[in-house]
N, C-alpha and C. Protein backbone atom coordinates (compact mmCIF):
# COMPACT_ATOMS: atom_id res chain seq x y z
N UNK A 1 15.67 88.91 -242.70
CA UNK A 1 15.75 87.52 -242.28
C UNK A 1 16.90 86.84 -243.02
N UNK A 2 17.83 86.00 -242.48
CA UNK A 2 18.24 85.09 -242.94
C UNK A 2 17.83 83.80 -244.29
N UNK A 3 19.19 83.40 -244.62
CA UNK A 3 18.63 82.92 -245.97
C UNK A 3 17.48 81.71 -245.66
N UNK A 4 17.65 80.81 -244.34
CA UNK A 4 16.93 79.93 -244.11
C UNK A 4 16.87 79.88 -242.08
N UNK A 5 16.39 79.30 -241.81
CA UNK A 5 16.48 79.33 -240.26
C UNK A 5 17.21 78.04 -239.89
N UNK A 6 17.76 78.71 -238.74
CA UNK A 6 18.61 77.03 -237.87
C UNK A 6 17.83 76.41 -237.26
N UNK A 7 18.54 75.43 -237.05
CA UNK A 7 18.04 74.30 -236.05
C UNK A 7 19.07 74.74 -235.05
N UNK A 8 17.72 74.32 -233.53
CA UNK A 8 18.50 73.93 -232.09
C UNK A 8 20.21 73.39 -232.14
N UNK A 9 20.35 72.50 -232.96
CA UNK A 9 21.28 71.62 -232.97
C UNK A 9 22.09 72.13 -233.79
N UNK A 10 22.05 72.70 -234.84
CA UNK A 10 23.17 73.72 -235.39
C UNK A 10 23.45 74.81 -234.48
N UNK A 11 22.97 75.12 -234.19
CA UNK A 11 23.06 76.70 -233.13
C UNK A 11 24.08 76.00 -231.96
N UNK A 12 23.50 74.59 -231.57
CA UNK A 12 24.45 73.81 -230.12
C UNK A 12 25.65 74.29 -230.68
N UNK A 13 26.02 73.56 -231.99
CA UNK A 13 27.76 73.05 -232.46
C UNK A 13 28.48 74.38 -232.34
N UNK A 14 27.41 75.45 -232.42
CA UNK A 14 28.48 76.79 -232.49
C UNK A 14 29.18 76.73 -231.17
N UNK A 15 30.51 77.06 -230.59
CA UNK A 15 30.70 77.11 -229.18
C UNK A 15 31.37 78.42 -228.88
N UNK A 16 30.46 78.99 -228.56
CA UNK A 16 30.85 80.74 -228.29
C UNK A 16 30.98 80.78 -226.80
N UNK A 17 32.29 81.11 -226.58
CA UNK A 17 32.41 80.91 -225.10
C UNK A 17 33.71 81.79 -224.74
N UNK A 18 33.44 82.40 -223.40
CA UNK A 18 34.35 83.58 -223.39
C UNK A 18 35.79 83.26 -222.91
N UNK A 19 36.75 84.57 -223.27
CA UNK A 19 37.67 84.10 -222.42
C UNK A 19 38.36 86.01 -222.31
N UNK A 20 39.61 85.61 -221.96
CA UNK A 20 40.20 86.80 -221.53
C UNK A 20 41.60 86.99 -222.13
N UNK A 21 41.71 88.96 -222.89
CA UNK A 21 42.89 88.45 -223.47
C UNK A 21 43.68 88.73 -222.85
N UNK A 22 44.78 87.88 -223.11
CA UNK A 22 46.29 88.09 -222.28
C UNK A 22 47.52 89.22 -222.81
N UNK A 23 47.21 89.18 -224.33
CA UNK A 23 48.10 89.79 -224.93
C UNK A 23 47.65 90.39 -226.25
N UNK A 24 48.24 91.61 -226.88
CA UNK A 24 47.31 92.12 -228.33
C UNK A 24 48.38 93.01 -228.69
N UNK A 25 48.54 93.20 -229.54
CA UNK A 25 49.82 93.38 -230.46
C UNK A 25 49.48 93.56 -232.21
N UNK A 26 49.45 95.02 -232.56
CA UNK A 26 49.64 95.26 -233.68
C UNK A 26 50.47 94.04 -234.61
N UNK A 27 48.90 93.95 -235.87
CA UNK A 27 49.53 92.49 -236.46
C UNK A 27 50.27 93.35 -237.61
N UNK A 28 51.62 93.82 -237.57
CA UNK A 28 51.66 94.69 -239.00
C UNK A 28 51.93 94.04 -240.29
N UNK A 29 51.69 92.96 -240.53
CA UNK A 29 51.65 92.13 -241.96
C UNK A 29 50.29 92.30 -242.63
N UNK A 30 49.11 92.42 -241.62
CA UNK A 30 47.81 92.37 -241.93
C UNK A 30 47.48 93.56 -242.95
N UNK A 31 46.33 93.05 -243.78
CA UNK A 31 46.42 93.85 -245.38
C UNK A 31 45.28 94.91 -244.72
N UNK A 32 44.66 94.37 -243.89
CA UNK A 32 43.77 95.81 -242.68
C UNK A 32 44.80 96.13 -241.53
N UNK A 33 44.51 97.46 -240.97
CA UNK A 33 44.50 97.06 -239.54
C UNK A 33 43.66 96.68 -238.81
N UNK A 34 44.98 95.64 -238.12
CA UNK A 34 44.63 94.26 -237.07
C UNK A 34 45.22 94.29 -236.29
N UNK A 35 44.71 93.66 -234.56
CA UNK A 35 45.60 93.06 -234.06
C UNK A 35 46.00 91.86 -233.68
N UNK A 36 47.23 91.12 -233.26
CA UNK A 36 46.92 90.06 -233.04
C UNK A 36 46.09 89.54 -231.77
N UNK A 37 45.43 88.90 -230.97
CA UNK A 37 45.41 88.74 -229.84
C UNK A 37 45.39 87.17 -229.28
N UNK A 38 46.09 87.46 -228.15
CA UNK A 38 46.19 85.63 -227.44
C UNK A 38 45.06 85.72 -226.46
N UNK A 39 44.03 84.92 -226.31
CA UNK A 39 42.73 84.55 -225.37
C UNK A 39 42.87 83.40 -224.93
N UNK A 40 42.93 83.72 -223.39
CA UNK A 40 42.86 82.34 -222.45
C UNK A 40 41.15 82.15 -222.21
N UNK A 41 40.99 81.06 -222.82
CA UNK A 41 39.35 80.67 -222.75
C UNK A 41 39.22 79.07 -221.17
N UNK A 42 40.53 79.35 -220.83
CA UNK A 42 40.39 78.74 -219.35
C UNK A 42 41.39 76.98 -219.44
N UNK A 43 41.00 75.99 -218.58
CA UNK A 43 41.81 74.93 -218.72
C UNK A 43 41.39 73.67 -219.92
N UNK A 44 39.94 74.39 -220.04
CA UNK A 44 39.30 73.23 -221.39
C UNK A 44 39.50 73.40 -222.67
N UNK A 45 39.59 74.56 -222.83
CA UNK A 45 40.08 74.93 -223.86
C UNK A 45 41.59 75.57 -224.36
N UNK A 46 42.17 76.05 -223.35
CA UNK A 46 43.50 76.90 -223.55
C UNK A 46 43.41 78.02 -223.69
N UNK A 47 44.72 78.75 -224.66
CA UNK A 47 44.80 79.34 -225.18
C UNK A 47 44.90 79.78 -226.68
N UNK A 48 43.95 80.40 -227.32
CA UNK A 48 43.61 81.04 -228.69
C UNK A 48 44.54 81.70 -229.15
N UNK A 49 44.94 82.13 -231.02
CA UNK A 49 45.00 83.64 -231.16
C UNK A 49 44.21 83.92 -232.29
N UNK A 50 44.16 84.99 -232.42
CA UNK A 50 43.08 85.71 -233.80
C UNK A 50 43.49 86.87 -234.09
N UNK A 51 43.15 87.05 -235.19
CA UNK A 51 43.62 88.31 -235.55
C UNK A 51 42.03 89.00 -235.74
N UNK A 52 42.10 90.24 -235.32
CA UNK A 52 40.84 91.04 -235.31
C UNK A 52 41.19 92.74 -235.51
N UNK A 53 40.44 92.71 -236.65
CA UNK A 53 40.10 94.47 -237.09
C UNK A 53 39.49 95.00 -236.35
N UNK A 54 40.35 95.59 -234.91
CA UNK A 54 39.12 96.31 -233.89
C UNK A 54 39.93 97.28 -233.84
N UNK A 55 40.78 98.06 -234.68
CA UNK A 55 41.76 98.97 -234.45
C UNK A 55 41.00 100.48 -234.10
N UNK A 56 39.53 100.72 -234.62
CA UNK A 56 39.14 101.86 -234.33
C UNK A 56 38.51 102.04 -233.18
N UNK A 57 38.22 101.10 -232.59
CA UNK A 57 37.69 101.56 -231.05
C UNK A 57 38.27 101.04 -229.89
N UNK A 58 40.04 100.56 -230.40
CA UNK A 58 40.61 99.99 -229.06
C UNK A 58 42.08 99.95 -229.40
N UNK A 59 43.07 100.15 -228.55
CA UNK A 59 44.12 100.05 -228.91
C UNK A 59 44.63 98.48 -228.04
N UNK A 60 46.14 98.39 -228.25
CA UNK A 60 46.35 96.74 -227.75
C UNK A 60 46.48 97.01 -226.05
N UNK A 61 46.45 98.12 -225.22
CA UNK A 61 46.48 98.45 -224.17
C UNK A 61 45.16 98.28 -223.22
N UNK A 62 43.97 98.59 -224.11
CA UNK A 62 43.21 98.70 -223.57
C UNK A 62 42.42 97.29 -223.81
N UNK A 63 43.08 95.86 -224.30
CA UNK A 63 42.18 95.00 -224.81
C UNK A 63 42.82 93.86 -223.63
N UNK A 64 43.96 94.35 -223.33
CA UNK A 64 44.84 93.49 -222.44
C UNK A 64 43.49 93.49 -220.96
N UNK A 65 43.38 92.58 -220.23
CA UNK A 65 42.64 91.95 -219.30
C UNK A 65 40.93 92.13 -219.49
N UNK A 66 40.44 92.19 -220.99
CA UNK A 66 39.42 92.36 -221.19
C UNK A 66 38.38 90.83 -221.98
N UNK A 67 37.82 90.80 -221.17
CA UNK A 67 36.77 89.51 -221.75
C UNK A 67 36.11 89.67 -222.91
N UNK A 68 36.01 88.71 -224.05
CA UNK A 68 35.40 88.84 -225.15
C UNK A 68 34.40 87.34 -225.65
N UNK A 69 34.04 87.49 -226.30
CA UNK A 69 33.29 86.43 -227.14
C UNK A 69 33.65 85.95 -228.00
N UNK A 70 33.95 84.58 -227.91
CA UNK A 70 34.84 84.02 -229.22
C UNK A 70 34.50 82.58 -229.71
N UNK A 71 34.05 82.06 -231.12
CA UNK A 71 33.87 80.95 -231.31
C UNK A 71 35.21 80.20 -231.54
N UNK A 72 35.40 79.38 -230.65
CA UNK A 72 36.53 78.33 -230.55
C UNK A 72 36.12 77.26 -230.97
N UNK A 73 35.39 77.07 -231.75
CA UNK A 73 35.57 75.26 -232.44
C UNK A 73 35.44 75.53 -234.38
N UNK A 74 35.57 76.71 -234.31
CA UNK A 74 36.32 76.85 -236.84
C UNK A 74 37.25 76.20 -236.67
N UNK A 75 37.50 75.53 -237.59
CA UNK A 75 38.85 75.36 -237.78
C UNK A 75 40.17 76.51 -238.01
N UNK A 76 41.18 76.01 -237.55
CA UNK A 76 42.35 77.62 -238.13
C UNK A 76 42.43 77.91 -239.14
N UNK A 77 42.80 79.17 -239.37
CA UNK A 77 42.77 79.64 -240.74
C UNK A 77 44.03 80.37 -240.73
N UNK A 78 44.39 79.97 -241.57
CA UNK A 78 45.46 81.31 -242.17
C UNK A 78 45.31 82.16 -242.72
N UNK A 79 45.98 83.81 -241.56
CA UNK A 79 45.85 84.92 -242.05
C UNK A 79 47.16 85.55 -242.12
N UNK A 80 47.56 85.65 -243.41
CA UNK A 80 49.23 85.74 -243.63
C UNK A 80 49.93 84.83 -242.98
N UNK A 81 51.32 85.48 -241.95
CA UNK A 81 51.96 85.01 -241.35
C UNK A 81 50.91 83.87 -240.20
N UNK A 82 49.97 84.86 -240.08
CA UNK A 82 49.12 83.94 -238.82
C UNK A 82 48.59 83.33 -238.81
N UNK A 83 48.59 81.83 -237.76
CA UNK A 83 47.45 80.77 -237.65
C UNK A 83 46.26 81.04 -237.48
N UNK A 84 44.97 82.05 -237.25
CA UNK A 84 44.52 82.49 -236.77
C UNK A 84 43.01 81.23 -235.74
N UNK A 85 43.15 80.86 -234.25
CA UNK A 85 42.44 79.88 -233.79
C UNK A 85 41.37 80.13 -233.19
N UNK A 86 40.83 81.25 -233.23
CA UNK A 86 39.43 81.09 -232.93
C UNK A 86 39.25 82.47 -233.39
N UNK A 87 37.39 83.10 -233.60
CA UNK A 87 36.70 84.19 -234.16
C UNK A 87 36.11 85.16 -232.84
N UNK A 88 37.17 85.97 -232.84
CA UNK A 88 36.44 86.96 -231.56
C UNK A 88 35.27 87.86 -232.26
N UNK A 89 34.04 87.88 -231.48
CA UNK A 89 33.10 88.70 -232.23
C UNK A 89 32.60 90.18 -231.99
N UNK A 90 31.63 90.46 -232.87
CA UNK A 90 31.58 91.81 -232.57
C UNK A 90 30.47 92.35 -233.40
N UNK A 91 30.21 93.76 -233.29
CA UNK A 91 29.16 94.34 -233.93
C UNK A 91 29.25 95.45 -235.05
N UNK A 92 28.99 95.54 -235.89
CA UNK A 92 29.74 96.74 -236.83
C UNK A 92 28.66 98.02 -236.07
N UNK A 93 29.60 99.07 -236.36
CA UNK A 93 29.00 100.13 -235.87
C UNK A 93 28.20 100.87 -236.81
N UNK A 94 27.80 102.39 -236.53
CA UNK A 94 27.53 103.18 -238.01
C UNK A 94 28.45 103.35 -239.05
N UNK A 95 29.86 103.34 -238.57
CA UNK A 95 30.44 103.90 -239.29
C UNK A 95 31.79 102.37 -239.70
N UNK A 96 30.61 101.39 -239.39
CA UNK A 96 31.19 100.03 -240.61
C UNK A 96 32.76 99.69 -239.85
N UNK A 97 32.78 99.77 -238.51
CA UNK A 97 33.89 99.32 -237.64
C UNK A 97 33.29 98.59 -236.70
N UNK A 98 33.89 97.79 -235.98
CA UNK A 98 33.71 96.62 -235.11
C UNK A 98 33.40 97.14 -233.52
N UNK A 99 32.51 96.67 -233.30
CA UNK A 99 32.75 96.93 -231.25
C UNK A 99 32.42 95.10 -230.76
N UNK A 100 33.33 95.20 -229.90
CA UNK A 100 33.09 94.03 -229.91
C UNK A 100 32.36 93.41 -228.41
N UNK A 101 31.93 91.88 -228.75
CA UNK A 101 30.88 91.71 -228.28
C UNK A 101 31.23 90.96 -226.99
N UNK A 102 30.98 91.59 -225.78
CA UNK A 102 31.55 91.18 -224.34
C UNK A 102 30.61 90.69 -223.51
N UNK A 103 30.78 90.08 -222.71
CA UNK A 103 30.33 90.06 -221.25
C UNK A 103 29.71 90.91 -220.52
N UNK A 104 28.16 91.44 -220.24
CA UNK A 104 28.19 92.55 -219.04
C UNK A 104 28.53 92.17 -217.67
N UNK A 105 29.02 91.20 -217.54
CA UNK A 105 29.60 90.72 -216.28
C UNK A 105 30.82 90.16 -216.27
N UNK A 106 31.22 89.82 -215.10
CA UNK A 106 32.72 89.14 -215.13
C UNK A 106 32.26 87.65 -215.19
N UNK A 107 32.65 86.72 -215.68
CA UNK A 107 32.36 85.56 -216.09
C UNK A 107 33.75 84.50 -216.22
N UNK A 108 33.36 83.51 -215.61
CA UNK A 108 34.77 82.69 -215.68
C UNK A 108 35.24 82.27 -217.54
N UNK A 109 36.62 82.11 -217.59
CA UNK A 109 37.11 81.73 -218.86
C UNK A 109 36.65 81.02 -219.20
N UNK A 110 36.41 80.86 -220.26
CA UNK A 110 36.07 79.51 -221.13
C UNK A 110 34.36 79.10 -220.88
N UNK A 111 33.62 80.23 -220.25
CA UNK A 111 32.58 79.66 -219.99
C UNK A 111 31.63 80.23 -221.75
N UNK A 112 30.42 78.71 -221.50
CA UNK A 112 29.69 79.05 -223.00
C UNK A 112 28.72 79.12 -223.03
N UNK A 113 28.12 80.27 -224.39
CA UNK A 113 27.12 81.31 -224.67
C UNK A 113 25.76 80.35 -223.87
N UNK A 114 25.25 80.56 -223.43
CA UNK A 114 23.69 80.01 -222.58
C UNK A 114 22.60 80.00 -223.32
């Protein structure tokens, strides 16, 4: 269990809402491997980038027109060179690498977690 439980209303503010990436590109400054990626989360939100350690179960080829899960309202952070604007998510595996956490359907951009 968690250290304490949420409230309804903390859980609202999170805004996990999908989008699609456009572009992903080995971040090679990153002190892991990373890549970068740009996510169009639709006309309400725009476009994102983030940097994400998903290097073992995807290359930047295969991430290009793929929908993901991403909280778009953290603030940016800087990761090195990068702004980094929203948190694409994911699941660690057995072996302590990321899969990340999608859509089983096709779903419009920018739409949020239900």
């Amino acid at each position: 269990m968690t250290e304490r439980p949420l409230d309804w209303n903390e859980f609202q503010r999170v805004e996990l809402r999908v989008g699609t990436v456009i572009s992903a590109d080995v971040f090679a400054e990153a002190r892991k491997p990373a890549y970068v990626l740009v996510v169009d989360f639709g006309a309400d939100v725009g476009t994102r980038k983030s940097s994400a350690q998903i290097t073992a179960h995807y290359t930047p080829e295969s991430l290009v027109g793929k929908q993901v899960v991403a909280v778009v309202n953290f603030p940016p952070k800087q990761i090195g060179p990068l702004m980094s604007e929203c948190l694409v998510t994911g699941f660690y595996d057995a072996a302590g690498d990321v899969v990340l956490a999608v859509p089983d359907g096709q779903v419009p951009n920018g739409a949020r977690l239900a």
